[in-house]
C-alpha atoms as a PDB file:
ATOM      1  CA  UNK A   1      54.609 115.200  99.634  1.00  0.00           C
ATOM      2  CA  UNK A   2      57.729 117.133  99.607  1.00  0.00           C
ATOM      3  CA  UNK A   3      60.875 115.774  97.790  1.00  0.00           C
ATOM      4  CA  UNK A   4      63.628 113.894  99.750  1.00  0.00           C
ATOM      5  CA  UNK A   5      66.498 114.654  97.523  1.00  0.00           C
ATOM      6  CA  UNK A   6      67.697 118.565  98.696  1.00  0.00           C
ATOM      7  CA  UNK A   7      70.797 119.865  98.859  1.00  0.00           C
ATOM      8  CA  UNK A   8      69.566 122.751 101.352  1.00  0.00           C
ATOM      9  CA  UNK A   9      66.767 121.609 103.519  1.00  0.00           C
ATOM     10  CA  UNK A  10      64.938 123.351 106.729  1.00  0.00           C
ATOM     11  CA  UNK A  11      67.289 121.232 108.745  1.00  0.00           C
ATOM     12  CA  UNK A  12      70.590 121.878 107.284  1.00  0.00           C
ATOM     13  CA  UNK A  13      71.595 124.374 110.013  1.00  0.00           C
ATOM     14  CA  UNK A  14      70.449 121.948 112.533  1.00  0.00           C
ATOM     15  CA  UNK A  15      72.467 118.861 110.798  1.00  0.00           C
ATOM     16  CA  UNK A  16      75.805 121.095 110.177  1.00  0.00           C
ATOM     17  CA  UNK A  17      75.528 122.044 114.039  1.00  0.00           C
ATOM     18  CA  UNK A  18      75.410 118.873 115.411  1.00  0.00           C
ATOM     19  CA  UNK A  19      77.917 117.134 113.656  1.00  0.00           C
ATOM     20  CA  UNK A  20      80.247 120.027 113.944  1.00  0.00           C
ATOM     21  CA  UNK A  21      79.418 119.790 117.780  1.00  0.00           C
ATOM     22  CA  UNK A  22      80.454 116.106 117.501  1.00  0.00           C
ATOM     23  CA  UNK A  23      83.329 116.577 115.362  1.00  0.00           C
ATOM     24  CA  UNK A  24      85.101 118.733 117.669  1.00  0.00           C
ATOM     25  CA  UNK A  25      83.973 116.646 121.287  1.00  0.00           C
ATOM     26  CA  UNK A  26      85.181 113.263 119.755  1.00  0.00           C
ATOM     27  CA  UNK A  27      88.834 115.315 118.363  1.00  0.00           C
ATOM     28  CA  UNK A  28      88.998 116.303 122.170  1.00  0.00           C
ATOM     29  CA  UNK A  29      88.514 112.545 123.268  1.00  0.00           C
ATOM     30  CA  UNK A  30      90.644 111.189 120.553  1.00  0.00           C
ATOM     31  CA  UNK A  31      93.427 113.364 121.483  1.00  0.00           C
ATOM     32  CA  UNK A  32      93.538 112.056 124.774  1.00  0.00           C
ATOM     33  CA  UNK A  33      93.709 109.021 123.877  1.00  0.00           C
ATOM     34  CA  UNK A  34      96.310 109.179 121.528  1.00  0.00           C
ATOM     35  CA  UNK A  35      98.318 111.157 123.519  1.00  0.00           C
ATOM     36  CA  UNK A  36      98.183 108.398 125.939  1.00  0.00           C
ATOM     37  CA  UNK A  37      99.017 105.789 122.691  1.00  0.00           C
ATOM     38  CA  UNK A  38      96.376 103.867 122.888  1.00  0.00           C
ATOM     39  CA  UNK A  39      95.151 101.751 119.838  1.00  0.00           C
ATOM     40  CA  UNK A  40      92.339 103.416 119.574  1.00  0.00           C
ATOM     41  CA  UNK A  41      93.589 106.955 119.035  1.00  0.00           C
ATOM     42  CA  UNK A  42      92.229 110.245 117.241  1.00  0.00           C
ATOM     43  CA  UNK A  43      90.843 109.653 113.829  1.00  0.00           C
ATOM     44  CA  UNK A  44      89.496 106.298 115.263  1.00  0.00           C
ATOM     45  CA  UNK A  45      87.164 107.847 117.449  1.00  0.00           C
ATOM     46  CA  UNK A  46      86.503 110.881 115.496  1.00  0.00           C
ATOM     47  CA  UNK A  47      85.467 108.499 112.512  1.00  0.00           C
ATOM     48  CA  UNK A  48      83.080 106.675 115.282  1.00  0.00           C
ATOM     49  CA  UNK A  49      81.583 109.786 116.793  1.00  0.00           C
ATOM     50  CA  UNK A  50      81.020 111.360 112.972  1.00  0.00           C
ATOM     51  CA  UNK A  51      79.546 108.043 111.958  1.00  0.00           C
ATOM     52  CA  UNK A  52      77.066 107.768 115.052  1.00  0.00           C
ATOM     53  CA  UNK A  53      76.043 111.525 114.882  1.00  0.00           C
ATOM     54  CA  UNK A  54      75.167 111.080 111.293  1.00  0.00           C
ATOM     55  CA  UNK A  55      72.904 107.701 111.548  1.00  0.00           C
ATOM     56  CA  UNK A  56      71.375 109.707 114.444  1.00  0.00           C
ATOM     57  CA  UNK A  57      70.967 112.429 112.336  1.00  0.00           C
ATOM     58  CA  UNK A  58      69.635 110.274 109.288  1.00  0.00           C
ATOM     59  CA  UNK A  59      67.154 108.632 112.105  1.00  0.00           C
ATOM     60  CA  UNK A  60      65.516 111.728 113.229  1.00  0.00           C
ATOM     61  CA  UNK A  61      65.556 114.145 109.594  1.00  0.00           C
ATOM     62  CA  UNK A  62      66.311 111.607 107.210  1.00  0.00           C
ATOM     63  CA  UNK A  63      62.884 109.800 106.762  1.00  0.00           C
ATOM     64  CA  UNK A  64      60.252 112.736 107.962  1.00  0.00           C
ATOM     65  CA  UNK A  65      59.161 113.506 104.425  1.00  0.00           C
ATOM     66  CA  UNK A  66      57.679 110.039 104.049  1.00  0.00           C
ATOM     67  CA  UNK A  67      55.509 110.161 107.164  1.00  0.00           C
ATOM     68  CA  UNK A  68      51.790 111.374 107.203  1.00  0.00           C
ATOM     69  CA  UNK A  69      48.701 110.088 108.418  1.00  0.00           C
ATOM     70  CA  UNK A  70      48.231 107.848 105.885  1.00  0.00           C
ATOM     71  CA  UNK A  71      51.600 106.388 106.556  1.00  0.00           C
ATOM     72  CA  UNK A  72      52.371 104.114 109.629  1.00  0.00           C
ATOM     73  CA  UNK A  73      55.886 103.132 109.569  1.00  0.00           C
ATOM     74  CA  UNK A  74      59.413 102.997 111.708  1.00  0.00           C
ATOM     75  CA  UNK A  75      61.800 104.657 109.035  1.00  0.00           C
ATOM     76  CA  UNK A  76      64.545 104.413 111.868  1.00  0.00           C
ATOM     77  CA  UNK A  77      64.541 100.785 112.260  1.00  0.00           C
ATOM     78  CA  UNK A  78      66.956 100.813 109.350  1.00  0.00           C
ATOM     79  CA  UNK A  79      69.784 102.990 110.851  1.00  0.00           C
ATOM     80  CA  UNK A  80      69.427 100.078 113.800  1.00  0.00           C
ATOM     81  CA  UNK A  81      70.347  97.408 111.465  1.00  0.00           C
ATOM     82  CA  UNK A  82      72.677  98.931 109.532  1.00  0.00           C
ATOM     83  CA  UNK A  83      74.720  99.617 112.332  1.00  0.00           C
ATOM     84  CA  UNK A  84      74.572  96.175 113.789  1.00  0.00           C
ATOM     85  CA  UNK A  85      75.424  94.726 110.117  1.00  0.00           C
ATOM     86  CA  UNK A  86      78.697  97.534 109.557  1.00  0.00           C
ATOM     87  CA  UNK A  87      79.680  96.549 113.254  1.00  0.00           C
ATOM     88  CA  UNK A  88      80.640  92.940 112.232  1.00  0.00           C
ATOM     89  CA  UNK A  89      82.060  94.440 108.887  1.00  0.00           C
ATOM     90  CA  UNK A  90      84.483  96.568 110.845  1.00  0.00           C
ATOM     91  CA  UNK A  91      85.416  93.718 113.164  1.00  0.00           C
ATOM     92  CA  UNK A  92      86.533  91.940 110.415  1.00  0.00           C
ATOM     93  CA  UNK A  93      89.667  94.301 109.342  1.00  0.00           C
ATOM     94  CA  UNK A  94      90.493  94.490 112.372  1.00  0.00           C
ATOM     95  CA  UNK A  95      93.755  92.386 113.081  1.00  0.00           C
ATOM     96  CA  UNK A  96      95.095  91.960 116.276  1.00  0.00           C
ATOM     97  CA  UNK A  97      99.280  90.554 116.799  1.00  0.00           C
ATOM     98  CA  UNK A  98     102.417  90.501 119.262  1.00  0.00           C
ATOM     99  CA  UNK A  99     100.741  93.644 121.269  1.00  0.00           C
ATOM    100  CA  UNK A 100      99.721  95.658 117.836  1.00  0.00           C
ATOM    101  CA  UNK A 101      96.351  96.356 116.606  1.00  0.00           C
ATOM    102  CA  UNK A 102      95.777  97.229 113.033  1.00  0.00           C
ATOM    103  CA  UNK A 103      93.066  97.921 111.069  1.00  0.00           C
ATOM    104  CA  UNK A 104      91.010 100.580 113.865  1.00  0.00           C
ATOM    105  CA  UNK A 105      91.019 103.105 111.032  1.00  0.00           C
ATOM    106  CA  UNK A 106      89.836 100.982 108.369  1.00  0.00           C
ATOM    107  CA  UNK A 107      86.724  99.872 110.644  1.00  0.00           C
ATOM    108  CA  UNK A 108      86.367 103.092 111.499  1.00  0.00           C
ATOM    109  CA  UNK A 109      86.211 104.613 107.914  1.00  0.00           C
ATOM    110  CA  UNK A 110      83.783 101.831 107.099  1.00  0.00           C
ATOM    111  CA  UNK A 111      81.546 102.951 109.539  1.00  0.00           C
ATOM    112  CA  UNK A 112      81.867 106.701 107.834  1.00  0.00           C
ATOM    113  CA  UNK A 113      81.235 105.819 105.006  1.00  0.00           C
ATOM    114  CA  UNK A 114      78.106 103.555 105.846  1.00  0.00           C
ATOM    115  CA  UNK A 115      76.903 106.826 107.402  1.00  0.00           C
ATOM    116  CA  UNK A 116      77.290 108.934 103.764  1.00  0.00           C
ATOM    117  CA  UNK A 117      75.573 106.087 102.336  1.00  0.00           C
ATOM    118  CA  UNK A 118      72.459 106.034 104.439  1.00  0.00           C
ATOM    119  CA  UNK A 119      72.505 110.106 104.463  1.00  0.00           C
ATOM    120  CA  UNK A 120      72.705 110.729 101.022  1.00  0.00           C
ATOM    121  CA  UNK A 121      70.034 107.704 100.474  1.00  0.00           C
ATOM    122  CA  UNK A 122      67.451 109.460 102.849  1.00  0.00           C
ATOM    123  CA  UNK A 123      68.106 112.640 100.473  1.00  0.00           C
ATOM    124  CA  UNK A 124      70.304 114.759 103.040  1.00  0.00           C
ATOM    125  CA  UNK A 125      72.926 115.626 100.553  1.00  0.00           C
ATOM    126  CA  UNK A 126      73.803 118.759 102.726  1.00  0.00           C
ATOM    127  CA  UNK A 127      74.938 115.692 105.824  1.00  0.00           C
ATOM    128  CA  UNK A 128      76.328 113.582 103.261  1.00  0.00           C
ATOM    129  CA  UNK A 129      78.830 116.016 101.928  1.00  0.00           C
ATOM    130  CA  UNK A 130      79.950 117.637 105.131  1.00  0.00           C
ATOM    131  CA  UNK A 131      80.773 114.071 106.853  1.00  0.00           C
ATOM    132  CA  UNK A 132      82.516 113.138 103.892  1.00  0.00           C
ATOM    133  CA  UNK A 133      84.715 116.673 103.892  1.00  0.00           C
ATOM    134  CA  UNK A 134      84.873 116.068 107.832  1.00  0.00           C
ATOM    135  CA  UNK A 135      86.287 112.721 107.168  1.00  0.00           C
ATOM    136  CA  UNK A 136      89.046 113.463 104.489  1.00  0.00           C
ATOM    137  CA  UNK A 137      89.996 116.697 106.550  1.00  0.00           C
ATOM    138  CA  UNK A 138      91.012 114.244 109.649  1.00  0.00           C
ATOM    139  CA  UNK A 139      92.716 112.150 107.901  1.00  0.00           C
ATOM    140  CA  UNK A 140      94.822 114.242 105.655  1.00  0.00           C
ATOM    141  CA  UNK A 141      95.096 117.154 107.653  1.00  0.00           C
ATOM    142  CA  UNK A 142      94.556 116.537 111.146  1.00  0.00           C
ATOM    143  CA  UNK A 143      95.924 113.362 111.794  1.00  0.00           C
ATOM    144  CA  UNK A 144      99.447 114.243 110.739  1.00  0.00           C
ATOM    145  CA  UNK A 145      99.312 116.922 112.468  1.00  0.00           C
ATOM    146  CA  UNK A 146      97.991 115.047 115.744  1.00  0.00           C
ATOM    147  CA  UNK A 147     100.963 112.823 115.323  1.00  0.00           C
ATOM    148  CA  UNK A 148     103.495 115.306 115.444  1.00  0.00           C
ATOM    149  CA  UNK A 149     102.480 115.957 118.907  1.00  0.00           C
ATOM    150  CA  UNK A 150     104.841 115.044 121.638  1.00  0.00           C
ATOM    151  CA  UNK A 151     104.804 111.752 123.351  1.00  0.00           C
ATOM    152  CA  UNK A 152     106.355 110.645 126.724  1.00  0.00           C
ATOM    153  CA  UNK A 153     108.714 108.452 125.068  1.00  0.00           C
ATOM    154  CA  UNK A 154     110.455 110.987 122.609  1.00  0.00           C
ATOM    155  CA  UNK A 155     112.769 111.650 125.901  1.00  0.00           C
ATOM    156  CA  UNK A 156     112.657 108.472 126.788  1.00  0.00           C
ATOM    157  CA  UNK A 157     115.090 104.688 125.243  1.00  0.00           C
ATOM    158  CA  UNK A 158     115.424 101.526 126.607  1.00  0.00           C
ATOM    159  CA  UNK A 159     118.613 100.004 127.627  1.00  0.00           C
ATOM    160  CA  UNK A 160     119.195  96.396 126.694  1.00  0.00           C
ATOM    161  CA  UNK A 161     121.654  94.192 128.612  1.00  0.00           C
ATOM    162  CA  UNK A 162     122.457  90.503 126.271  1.00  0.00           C
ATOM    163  CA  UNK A 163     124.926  88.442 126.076  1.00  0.00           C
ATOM    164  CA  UNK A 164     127.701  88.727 123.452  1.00  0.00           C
ATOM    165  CA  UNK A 165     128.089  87.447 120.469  1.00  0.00           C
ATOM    166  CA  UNK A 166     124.795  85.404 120.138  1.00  0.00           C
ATOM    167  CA  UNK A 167     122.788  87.260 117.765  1.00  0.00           C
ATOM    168  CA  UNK A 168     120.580  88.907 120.541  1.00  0.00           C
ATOM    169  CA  UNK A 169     120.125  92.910 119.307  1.00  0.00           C
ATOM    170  CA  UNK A 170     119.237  91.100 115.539  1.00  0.00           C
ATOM    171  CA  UNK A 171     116.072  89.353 117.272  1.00  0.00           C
ATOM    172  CA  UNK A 172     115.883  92.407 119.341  1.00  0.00           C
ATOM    173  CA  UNK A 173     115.446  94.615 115.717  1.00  0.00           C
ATOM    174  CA  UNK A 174     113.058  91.937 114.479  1.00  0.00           C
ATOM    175  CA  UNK A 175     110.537  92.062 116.879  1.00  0.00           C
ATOM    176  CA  UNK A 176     110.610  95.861 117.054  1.00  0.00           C
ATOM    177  CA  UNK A 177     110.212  96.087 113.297  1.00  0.00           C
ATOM    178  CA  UNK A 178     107.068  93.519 114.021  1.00  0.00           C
ATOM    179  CA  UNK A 179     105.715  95.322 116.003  1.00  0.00           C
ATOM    180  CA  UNK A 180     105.566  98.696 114.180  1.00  0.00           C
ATOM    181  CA  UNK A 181     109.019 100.353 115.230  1.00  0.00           C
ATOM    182  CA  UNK A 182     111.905 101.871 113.803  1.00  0.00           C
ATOM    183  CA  UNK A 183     114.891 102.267 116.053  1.00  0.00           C
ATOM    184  CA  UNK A 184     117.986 103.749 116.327  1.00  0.00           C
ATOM    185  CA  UNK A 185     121.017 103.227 118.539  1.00  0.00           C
ATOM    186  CA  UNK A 186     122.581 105.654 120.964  1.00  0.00           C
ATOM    187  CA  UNK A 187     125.202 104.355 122.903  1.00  0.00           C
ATOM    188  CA  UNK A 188     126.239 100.885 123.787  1.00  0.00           C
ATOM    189  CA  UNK A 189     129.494  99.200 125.597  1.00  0.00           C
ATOM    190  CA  UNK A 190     130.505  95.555 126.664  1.00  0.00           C
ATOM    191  CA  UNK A 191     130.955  94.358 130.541  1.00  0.00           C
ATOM    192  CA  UNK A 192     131.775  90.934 132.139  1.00  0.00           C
ATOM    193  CA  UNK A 193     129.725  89.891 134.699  1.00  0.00           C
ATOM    194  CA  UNK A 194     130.423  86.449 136.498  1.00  0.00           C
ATOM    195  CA  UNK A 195     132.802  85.368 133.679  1.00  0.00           C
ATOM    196  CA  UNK A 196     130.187  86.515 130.742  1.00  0.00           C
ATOM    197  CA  UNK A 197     130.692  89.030 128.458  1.00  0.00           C
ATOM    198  CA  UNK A 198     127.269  91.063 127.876  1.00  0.00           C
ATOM    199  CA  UNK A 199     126.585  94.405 126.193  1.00  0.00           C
ATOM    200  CA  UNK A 200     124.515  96.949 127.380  1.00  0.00           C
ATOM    201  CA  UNK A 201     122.790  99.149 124.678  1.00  0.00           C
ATOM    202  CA  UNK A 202     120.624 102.521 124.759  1.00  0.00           C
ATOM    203  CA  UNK A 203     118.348 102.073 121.619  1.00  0.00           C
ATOM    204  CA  UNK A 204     115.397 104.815 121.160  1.00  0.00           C
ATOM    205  CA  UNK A 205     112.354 102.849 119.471  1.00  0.00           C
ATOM    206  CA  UNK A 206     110.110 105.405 117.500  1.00  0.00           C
ATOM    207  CA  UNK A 207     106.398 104.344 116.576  1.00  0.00           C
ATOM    208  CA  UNK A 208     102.970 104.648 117.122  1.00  0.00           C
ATOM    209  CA  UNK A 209     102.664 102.161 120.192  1.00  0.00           C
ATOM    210  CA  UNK A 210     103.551 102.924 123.782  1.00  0.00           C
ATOM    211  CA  UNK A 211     107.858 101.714 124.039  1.00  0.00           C
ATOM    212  CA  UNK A 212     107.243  99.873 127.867  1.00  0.00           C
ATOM    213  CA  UNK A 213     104.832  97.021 124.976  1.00  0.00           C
ATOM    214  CA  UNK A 214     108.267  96.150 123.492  1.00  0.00           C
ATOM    215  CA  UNK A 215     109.635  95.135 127.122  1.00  0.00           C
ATOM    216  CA  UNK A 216     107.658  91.693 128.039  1.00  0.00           C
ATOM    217  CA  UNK A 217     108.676  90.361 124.338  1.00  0.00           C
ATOM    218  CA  UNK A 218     112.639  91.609 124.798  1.00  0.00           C
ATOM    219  CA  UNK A 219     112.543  89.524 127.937  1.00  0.00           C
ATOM    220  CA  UNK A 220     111.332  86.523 126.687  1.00  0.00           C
ATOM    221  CA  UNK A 221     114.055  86.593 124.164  1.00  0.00           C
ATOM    222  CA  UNK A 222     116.915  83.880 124.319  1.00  0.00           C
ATOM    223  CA  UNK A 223     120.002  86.124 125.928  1.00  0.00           C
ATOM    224  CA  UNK A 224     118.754  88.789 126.899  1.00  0.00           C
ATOM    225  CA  UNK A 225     119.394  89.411 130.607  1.00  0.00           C
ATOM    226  CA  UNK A 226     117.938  93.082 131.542  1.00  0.00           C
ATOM    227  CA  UNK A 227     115.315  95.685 129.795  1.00  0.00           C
ATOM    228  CA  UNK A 228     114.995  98.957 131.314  1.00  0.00           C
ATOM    229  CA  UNK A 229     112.858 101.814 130.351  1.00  0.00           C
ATOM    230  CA  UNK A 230     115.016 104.892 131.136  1.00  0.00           C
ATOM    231  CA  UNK A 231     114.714 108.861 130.574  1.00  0.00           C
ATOM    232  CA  UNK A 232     117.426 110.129 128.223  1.00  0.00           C
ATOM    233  CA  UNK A 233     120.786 111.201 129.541  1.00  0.00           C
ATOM    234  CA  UNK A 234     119.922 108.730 132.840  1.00  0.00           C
ATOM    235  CA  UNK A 235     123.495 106.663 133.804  1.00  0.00           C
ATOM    236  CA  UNK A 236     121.879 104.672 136.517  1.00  0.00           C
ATOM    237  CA  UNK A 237     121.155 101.489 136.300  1.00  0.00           C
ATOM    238  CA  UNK A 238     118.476 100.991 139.608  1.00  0.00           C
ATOM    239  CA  UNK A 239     115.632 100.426 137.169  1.00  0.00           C
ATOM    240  CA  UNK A 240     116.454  97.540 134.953  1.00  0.00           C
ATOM    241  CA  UNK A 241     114.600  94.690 135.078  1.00  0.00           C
ATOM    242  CA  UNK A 242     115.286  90.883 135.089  1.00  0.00           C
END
């Protein structure tokens, strides 16, 4: 019977392929969707598509040095339940609150990692290692990189109209900062309108969710009268929304 532990095996170049292959197809889907800031974004599906290739990979390679004709056995049963079991693992740091998901990229690495384990246990050190470099690589050098891509709402700010004097824009800054923004105001001025004073304020909101989430919960605020998502340097005011 041949060894399972190998660094090198006759599958190697077969194993390095295919999770290169699926390395770079699930960047390409992960950049869409975090272009489109979704929840979901790059390194979560990257992680995912890494961590299915290799349980496939451990399915098909991983137990063939164990089978003969005196052996009658399904090896890949196990790569079945372990992904069933690491599926309700993930789903439990995953928390979900006012519009923001956290805890994708935790499940995700989980998943990764569940895939090292069961690589490196079926002896295919060569998988084991290269998920694990393809893994750190996203995260510390691709993702930052992916986030420094531009997003529709780097030219775009929301104006705010709410009454005076009532304490509106610090509930406004609260549930912002809840929600995983940082802000930062660009212009703002008072009016009257039927007798009330109001103020109308362009704030830019910078962060990792889509800026139209913020405008259901600014309108459900006590005071606030209009939201409107605008493009920078826009003066009208046809888009704002009761």
């Amino acid at each position: 019977m041949e060894p399972l532990v190998g660094l090198i095996t006759d599958t190697t170049a077969v194993e390095f392929e295919l999770l290169l292959v699926a390395f770079v197809l699930c960047s390409l889907i992960g950049l869409e969707r975090q272009l489109r800031q979704k929840a979901a974004g790059f390194r979560t599906h990257v992680l995912v598509g890494m961590g299915s290739c290799a349980f496939t990979l451990v399915s098909v390679f991983g137990f063939s040095a164990v089978l003969g004709d005196d052996v009658v056995l399904d090896p890949s049963r196990i790569a079945a339940q372990i992904v069933s079991g690491i599926g309700f693992l993930g789903a439990g740091v995953i928390f979900k609150g006012r519009n923001v998901v956290r805890g994708l990229t935790t499940a995700a690495t989980i998943w990764v990692a569940a895939a090292v384990g069961m690589a490196c246990g079926a002896g295919m050190l060569s998988l084991g290692v290269l998920l694990t470099g393809l893994h750190l690589v996203t995260l510390f050098l691709v993702a930052p990189l992916v986030r420094r891509l531009p997003s529709p709402d780097s030219k775009r700010l929301l104006r705010i109209t709410y009454a005076d004097g009532a304490g509106v824009l610090r509930d406004v800054l609260e549930v912002a900062t809840a929600m995983g923004f940082t802000s930062s105001i660009e212009h703002s001025r008072r009016t009257t309108e039927q007798g009330r004073r109001f103020v109308i304020m362009d704030i830019r909101f910078h962060g990792r969710p889509p800026m139209r989430d913020l405008i259901p919960q600014f309108i459900e605020l006590e005071g606030v009268e209009r939201v409107a998502l605008r493009a920078s340097g826009e003066d009208s005011y046809d888009d704002e929304q009761d």
